[in-house]
C-alpha atoms as a PDB file:
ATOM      1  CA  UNK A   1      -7.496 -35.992  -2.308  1.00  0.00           C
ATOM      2  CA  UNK A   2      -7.924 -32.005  -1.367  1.00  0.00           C
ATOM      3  CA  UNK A   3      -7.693 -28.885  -2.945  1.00  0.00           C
ATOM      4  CA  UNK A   4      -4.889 -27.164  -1.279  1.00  0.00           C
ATOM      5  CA  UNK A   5      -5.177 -24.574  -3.544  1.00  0.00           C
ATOM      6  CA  UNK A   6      -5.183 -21.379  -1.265  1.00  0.00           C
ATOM      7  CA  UNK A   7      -7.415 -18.613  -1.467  1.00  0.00           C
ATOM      8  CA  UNK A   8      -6.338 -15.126  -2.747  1.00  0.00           C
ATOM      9  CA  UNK A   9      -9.375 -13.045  -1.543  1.00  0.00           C
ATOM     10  CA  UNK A  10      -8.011 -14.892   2.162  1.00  0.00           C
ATOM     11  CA  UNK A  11      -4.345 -13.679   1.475  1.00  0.00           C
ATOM     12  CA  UNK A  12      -5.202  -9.905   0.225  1.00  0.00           C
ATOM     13  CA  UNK A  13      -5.981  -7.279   2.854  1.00  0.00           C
ATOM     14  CA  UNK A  14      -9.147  -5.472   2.888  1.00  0.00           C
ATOM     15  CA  UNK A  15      -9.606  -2.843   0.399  1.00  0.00           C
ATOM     16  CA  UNK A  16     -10.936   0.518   2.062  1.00  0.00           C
ATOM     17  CA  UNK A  17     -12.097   2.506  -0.912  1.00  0.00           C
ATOM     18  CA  UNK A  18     -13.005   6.740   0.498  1.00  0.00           C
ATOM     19  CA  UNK A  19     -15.738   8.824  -0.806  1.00  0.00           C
ATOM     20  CA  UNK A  20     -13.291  11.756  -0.494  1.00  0.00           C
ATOM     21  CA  UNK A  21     -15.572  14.570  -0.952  1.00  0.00           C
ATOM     22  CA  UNK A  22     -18.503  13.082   1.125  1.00  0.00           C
ATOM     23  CA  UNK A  23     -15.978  12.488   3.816  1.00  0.00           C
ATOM     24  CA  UNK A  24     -14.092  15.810   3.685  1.00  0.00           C
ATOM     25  CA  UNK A  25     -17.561  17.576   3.802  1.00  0.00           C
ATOM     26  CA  UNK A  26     -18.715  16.062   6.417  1.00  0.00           C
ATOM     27  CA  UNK A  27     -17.085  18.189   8.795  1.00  0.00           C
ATOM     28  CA  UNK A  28     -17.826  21.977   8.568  1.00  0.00           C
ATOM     29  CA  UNK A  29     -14.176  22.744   8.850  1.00  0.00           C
ATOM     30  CA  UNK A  30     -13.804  25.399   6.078  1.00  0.00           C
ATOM     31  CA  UNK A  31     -12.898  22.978   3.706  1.00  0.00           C
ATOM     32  CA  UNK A  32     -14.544  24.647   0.851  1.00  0.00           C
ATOM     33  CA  UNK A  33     -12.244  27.531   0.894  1.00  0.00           C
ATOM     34  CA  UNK A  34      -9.625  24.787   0.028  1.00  0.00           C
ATOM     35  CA  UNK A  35     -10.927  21.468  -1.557  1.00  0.00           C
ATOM     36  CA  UNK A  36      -7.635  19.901  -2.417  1.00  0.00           C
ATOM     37  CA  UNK A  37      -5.670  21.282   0.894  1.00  0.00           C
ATOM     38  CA  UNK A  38      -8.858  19.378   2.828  1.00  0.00           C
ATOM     39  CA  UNK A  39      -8.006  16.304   0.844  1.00  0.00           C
ATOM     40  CA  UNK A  40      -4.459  16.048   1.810  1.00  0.00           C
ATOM     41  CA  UNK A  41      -5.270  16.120   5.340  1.00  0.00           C
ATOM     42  CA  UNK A  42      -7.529  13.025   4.491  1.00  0.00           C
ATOM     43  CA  UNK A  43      -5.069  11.408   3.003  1.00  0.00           C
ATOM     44  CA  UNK A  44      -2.749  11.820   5.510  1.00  0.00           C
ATOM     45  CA  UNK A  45      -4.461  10.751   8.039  1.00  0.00           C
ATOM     46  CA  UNK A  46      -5.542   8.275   6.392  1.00  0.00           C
ATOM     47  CA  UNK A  47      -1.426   7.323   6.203  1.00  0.00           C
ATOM     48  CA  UNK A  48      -2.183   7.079  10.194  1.00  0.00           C
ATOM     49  CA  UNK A  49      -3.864   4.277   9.719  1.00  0.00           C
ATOM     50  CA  UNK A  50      -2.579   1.010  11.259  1.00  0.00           C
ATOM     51  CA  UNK A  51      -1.557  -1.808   8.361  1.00  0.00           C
ATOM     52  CA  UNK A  52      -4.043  -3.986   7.339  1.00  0.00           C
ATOM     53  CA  UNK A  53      -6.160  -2.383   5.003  1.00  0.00           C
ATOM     54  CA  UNK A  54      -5.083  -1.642   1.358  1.00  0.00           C
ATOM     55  CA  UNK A  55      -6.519   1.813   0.947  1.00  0.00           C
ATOM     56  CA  UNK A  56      -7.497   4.008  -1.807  1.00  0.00           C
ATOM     57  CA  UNK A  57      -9.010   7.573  -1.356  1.00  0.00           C
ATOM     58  CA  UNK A  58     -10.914   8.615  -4.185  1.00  0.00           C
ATOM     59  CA  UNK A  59     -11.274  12.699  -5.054  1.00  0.00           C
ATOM     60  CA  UNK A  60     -12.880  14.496  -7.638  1.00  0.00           C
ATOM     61  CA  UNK A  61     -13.667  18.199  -8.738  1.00  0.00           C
ATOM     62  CA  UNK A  62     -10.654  20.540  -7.376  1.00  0.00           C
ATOM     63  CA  UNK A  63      -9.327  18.111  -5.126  1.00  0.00           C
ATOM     64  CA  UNK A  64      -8.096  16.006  -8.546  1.00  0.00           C
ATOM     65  CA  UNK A  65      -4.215  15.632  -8.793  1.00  0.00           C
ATOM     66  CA  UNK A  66      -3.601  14.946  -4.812  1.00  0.00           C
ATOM     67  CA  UNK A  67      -0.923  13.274  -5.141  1.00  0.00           C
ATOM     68  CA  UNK A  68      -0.604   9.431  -3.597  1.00  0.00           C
ATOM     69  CA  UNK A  69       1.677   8.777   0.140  1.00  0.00           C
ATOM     70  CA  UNK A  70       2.817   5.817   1.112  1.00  0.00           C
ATOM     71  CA  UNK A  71       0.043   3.281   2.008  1.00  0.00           C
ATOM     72  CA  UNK A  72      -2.406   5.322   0.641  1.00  0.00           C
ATOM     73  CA  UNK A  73      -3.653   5.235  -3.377  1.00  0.00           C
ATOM     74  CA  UNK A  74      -5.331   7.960  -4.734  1.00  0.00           C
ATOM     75  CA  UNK A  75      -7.628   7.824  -7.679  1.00  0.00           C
ATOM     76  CA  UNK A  76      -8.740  11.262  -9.478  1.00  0.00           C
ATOM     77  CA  UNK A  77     -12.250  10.376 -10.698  1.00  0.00           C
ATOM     78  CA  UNK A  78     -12.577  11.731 -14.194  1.00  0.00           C
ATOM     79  CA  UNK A  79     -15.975  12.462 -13.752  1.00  0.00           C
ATOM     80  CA  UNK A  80     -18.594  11.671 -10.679  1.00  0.00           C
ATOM     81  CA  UNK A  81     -16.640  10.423  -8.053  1.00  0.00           C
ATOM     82  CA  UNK A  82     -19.362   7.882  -7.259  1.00  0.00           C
ATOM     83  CA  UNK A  83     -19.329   6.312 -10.379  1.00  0.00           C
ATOM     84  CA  UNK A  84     -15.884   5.777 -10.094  1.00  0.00           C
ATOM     85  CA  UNK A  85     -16.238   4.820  -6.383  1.00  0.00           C
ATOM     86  CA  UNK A  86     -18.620   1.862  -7.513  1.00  0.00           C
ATOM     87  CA  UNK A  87     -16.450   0.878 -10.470  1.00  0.00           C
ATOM     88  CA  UNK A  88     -13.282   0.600  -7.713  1.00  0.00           C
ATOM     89  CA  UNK A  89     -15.977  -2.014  -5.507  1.00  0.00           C
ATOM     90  CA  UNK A  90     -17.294  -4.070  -8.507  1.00  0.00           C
ATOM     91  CA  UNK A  91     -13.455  -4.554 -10.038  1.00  0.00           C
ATOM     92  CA  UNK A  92     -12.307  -5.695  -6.205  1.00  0.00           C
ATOM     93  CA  UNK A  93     -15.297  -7.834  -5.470  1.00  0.00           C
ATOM     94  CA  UNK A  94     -15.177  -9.599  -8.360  1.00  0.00           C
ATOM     95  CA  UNK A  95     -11.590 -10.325  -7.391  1.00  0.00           C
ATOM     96  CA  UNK A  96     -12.650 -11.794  -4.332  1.00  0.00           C
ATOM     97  CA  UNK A  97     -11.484  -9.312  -1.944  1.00  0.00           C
ATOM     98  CA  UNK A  98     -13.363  -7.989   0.910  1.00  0.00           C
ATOM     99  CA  UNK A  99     -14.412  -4.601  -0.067  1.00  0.00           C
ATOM    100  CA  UNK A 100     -14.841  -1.225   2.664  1.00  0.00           C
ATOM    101  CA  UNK A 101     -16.689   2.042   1.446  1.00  0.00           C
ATOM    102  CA  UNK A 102     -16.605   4.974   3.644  1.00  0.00           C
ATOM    103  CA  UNK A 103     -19.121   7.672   3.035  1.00  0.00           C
ATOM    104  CA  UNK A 104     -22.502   8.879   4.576  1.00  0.00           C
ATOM    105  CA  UNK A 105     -24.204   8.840   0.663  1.00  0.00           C
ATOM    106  CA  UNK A 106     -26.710   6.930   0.972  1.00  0.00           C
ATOM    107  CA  UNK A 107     -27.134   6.613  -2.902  1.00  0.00           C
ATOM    108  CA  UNK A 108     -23.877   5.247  -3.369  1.00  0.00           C
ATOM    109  CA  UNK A 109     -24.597   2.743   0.064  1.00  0.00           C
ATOM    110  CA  UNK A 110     -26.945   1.042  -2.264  1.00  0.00           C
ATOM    111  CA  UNK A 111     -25.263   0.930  -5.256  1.00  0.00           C
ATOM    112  CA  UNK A 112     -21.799  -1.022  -3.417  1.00  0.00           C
ATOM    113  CA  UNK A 113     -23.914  -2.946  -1.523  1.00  0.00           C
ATOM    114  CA  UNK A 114     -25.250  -4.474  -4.586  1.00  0.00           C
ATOM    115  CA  UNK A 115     -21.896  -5.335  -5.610  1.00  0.00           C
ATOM    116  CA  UNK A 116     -21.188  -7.101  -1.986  1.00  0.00           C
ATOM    117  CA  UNK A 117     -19.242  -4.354  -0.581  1.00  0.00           C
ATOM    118  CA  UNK A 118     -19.711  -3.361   3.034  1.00  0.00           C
ATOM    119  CA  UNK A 119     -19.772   0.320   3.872  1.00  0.00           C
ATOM    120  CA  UNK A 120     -19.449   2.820   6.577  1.00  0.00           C
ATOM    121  CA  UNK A 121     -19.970   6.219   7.562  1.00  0.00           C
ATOM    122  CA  UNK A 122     -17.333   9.211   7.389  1.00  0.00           C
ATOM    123  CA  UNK A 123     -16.440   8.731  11.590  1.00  0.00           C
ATOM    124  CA  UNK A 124     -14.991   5.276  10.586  1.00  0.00           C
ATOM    125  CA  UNK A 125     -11.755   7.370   9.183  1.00  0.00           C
ATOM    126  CA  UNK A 126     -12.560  10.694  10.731  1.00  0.00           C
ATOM    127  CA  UNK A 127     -12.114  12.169  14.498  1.00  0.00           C
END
């Protein structure tokens, strides 16, 4: 006899988890002049993005308090953003789900990799 049992990591949709500020800065737009302004344009484009991917766009600093859209999530770190970043990937790996990190930090690269997240640079969300 089989185990029919499905698989929930094969049922859930890939989590895409966004260094915010990494991504945000890295395009010399004037976004400093207005941190959280430059993360709602993130997030809504972001919103763009066609179904498929459960996403969640993480900010810190002045950008905290953006507020959530539909079919994106956003999560205010309470402290470094990349610590909360790799706490995101190690809770939805260890579900079983396929995990995404966007940023160009090469730092926090390592650190999700470790957990068995894949990554990719800012361009991957970003014109």
């Amino acid at each position: 006899m089989s185990d029919t049992t499905p698989d929930p990591s094969a049922e859930s949709p890939e989590v895409l988890i966004v260094d915010g500020a990494n991504v945000v800065g890295s395009v010399p737009d004037g976004w400093w002049r207005d941190r959280r302004g430059a993360a709602e344009r993130l997030r809504d484009l972001l919103a763009g993005r066609p179904p498929g991917q459960e996403i969640v766009l993480v900010v810190e600093g002045a950008a905290r308090g953006v507020e959530p859209v539909p079919g994106v999530v956003v999560e205010s770190a309470p402290g470094s953003g990349d610590d909360h970043i790799v706490g995101l990937a190690a809770r939805y790996t260890a579900q079983g789900r396929a995990v995404l990190v966007v940023t160009a930090d090469r730092a926090l690269r390592t650190r999700v990799h470790a957990l068995g997240a894949r990554t990719a640079g800012p361009r991957t969300v970003r014109p």
